[in-house]
PDB file of N, CA and C in Angstrom:
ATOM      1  N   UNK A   1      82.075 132.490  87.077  1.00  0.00           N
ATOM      2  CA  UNK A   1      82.402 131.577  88.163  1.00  0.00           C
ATOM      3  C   UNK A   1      82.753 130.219  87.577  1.00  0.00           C
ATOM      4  N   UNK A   2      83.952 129.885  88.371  1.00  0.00           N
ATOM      5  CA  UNK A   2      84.260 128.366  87.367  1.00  0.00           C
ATOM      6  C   UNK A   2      83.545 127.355  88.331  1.00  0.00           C
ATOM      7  N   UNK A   3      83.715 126.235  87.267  1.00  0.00           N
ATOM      8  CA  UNK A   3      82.221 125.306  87.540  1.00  0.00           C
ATOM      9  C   UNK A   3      83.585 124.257  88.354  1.00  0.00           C
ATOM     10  N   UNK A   4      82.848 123.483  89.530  1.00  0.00           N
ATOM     11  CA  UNK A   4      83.665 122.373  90.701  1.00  0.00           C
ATOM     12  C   UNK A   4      84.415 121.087  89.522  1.00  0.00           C
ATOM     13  N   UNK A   5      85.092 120.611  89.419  1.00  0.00           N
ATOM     14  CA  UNK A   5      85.092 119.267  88.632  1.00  0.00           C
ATOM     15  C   UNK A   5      84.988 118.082  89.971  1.00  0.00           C
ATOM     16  N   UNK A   6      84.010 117.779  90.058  1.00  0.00           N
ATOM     17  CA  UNK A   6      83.903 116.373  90.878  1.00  0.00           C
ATOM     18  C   UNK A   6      83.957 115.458  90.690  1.00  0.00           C
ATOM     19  N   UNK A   7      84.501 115.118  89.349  1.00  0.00           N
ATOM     20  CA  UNK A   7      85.566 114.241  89.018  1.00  0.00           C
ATOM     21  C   UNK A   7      86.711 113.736  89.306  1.00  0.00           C
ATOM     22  N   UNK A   8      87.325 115.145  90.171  1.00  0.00           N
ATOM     23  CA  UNK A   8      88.268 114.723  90.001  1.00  0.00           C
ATOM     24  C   UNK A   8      88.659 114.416  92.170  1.00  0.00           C
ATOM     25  N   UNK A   9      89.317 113.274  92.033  1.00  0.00           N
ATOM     26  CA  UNK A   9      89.086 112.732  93.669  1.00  0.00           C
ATOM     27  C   UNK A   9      89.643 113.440  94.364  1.00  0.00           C
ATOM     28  N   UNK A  10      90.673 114.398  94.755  1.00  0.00           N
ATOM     29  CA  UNK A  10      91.216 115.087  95.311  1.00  0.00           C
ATOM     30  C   UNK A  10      90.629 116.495  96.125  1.00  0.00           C
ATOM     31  N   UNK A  11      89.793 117.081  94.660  1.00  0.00           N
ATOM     32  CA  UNK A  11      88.602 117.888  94.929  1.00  0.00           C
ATOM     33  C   UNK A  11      87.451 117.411  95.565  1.00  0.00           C
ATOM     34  N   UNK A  12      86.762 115.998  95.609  1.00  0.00           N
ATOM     35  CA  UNK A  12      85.855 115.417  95.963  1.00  0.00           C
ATOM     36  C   UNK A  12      85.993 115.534  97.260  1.00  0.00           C
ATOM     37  N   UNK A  13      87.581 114.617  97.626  1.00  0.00           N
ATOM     38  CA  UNK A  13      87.561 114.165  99.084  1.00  0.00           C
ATOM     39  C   UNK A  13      88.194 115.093  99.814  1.00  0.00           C
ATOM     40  N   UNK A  14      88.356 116.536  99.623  1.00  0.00           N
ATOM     41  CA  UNK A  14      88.627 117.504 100.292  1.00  0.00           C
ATOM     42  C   UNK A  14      87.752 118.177 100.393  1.00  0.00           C
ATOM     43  N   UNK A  15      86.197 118.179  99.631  1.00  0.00           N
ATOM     44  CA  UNK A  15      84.876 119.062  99.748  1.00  0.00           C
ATOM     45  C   UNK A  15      83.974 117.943 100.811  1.00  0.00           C
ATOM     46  N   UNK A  16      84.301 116.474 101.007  1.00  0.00           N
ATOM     47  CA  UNK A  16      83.530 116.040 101.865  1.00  0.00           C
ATOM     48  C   UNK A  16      84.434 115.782 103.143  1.00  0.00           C
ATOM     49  N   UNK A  17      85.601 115.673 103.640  1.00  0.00           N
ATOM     50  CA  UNK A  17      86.360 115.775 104.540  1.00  0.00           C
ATOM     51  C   UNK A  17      86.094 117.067 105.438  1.00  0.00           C
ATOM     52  N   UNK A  18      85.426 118.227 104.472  1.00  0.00           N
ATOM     53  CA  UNK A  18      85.345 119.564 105.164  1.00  0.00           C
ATOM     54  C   UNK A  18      84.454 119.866 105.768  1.00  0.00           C
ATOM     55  N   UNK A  19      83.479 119.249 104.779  1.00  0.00           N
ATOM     56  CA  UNK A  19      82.178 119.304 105.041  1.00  0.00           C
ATOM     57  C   UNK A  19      81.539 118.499 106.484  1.00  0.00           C
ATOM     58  N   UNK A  20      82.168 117.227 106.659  1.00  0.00           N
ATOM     59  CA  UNK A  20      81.780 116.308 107.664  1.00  0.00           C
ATOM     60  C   UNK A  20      82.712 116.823 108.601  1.00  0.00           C
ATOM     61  N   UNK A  21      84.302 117.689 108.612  1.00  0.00           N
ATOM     62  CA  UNK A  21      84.604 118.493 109.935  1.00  0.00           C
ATOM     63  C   UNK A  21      83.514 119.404 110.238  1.00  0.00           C
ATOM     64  N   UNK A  22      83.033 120.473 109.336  1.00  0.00           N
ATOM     65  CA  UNK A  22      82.304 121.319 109.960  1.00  0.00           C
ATOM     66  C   UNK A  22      81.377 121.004 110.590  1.00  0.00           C
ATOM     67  N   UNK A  23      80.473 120.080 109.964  1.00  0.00           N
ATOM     68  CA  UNK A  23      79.122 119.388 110.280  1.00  0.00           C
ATOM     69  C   UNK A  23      79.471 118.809 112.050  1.00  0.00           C
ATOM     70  N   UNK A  24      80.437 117.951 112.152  1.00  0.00           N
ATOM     71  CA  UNK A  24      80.748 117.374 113.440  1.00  0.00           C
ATOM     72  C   UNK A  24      81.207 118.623 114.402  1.00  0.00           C
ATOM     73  N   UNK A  25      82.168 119.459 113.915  1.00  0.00           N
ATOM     74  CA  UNK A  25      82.509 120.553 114.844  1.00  0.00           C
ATOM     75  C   UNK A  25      81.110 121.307 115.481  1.00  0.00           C
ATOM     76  N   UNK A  26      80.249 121.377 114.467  1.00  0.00           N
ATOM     77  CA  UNK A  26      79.077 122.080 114.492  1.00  0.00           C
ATOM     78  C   UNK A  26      78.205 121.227 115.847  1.00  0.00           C
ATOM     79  N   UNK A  27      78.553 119.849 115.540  1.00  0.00           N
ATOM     80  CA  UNK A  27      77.607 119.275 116.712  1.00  0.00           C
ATOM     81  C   UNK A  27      77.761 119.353 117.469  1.00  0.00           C
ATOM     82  N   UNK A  28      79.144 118.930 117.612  1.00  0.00           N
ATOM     83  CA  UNK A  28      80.300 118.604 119.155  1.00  0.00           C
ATOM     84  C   UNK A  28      79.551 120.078 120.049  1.00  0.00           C
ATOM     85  N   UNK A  29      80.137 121.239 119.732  1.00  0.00           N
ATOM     86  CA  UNK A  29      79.917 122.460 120.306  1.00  0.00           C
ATOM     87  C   UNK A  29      78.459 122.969 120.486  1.00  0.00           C
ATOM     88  N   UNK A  30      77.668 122.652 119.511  1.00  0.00           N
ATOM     89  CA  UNK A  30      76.400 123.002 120.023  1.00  0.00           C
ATOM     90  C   UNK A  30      74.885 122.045 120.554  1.00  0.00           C
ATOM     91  N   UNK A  31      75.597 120.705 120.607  1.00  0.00           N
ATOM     92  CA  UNK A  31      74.817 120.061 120.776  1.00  0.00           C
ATOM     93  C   UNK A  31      75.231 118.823 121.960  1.00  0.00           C
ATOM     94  N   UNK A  32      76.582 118.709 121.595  1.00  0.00           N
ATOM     95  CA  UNK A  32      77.049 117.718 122.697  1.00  0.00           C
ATOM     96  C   UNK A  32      77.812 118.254 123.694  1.00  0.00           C
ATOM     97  N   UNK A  33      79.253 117.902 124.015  1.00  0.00           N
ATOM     98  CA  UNK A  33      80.209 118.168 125.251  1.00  0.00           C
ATOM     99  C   UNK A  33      80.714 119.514 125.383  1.00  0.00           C
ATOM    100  N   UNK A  34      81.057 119.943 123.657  1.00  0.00           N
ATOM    101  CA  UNK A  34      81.251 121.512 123.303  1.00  0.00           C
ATOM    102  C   UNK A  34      83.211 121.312 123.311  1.00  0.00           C
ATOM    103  N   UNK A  35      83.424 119.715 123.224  1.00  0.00           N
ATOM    104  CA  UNK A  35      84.827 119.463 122.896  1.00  0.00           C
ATOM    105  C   UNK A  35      85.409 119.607 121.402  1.00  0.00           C
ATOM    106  N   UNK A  36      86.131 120.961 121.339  1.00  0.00           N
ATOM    107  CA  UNK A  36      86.518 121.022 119.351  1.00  0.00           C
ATOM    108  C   UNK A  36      87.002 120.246 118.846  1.00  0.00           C
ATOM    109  N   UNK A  37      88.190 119.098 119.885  1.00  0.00           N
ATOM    110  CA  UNK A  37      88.855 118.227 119.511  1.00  0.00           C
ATOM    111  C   UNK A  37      88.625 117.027 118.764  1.00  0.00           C
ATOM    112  N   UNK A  38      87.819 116.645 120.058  1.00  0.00           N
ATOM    113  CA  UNK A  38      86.906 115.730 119.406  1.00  0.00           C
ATOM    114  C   UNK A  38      85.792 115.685 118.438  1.00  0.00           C
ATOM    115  N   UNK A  39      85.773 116.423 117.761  1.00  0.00           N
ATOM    116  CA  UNK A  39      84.897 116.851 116.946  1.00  0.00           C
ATOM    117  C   UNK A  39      85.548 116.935 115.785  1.00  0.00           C
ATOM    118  N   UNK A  40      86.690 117.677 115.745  1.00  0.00           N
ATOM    119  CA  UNK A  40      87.682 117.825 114.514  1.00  0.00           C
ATOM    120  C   UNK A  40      88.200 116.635 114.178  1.00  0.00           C
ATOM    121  N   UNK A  41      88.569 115.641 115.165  1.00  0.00           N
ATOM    122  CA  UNK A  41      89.231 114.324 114.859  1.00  0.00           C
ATOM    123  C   UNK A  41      88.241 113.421 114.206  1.00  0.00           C
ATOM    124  N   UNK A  42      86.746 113.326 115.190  1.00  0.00           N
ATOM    125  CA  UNK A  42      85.722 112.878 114.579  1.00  0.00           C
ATOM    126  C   UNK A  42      85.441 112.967 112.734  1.00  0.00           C
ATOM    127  N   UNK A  43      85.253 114.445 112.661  1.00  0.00           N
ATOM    128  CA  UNK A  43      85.088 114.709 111.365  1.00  0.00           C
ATOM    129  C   UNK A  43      86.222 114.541 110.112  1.00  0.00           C
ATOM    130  N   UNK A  44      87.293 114.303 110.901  1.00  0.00           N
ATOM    131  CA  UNK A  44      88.340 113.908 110.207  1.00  0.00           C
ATOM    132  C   UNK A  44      88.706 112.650 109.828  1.00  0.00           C
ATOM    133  N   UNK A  45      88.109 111.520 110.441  1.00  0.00           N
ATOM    134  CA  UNK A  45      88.220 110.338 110.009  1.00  0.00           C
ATOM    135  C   UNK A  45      86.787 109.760 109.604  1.00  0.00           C
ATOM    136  N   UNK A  46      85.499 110.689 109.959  1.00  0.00           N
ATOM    137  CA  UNK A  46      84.139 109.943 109.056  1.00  0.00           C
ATOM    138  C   UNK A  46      84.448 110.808 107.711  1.00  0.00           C
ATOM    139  N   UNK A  47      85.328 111.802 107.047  1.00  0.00           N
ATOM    140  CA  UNK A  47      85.398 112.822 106.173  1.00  0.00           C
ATOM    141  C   UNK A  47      85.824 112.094 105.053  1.00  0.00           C
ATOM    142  N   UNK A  48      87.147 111.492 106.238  1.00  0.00           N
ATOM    143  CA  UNK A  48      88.225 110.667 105.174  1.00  0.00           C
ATOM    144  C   UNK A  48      87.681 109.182 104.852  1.00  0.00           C
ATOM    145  N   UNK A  49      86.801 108.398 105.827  1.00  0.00           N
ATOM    146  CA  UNK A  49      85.864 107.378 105.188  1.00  0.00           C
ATOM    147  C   UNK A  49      85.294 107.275 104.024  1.00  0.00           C
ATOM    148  N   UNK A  50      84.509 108.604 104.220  1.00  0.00           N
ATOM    149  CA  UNK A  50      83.061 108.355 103.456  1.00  0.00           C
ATOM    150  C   UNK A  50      83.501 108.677 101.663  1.00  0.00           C
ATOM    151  N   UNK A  51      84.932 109.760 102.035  1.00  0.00           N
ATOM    152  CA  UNK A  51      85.314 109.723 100.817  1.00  0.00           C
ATOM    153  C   UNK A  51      86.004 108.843 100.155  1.00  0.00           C
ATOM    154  N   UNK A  52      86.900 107.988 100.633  1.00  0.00           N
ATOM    155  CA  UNK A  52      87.236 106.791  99.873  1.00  0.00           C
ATOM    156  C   UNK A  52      85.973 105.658  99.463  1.00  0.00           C
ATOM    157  N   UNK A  53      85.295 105.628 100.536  1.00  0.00           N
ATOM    158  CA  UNK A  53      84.304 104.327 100.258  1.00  0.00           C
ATOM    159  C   UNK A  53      83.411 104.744  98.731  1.00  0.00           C
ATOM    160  N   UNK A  54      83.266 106.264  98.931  1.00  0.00           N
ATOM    161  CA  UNK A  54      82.314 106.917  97.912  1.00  0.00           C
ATOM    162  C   UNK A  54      82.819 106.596  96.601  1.00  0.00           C
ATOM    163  N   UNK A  55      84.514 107.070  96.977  1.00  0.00           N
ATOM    164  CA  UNK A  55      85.523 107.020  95.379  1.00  0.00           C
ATOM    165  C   UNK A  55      85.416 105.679  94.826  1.00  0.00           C
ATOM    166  N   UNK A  56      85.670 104.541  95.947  1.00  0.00           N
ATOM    167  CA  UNK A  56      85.766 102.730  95.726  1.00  0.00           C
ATOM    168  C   UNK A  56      84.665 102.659  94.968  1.00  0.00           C
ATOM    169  N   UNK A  57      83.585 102.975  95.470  1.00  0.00           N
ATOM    170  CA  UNK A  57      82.108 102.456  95.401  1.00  0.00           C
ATOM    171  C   UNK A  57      81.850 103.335  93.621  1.00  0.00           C
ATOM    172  N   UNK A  58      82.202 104.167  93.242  1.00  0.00           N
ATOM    173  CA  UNK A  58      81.777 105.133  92.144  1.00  0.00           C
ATOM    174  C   UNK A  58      82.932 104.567  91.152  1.00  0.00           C
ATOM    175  N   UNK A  59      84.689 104.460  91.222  1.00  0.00           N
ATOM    176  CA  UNK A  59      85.061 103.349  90.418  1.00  0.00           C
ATOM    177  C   UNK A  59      84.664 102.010  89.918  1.00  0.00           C
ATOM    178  N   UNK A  60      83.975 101.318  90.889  1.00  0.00           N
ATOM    179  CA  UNK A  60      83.467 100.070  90.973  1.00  0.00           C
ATOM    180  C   UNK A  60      82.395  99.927  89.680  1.00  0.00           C
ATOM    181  N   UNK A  61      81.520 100.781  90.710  1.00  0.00           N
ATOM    182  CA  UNK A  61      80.195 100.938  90.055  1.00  0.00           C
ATOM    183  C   UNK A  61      79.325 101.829  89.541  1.00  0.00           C
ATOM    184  N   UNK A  62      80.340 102.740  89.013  1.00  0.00           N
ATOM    185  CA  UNK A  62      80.084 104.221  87.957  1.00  0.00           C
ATOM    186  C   UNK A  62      79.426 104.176  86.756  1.00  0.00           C
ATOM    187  N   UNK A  63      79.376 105.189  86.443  1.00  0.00           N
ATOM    188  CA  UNK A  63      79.184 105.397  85.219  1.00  0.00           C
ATOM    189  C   UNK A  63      80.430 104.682  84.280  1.00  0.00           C
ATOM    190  N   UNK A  64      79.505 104.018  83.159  1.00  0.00           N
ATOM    191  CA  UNK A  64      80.938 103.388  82.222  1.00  0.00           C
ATOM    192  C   UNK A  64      81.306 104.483  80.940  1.00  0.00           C
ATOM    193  N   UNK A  65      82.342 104.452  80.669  1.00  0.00           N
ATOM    194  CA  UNK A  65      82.790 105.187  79.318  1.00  0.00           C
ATOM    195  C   UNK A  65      82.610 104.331  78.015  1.00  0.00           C
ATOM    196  N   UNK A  66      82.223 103.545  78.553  1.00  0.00           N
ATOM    197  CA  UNK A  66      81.743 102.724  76.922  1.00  0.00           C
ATOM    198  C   UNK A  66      80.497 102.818  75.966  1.00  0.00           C
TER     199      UNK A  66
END
């Protein structure tokens, strides 16, 4: 089994974009209105947040190569 590179941002912010659709789809329908829409859109823009702020925040203030 090949190993994730989460290094690399593309892979990152498409494993947490998915993750925070499902998670929200998951709520929307079983916990709130049971609207997919809103749920998919939801998870689609806290997905696409959390992964840039994560990427900003981990360039910023990462690990150094020095």
């Amino acid at each position: 089994m090949a190993d994730i590179d989460f290094d690399n941002p593309w892979i990152l912010g498409a494993i947490l974009i998915t993750t925070y659709t499902l998670f929200t789809v998951g709520a929307e329908v079983f916990l709130l209105t049971g609207n997919i829409r809103a749920g998919l859109l939801r998870g689609i823009f806290l997905g696409t947040a959390f992964a840039l702020l994560y990427l900003f925040l981990r360039s910023r203030y990462g690990k150094s190569t020095s």
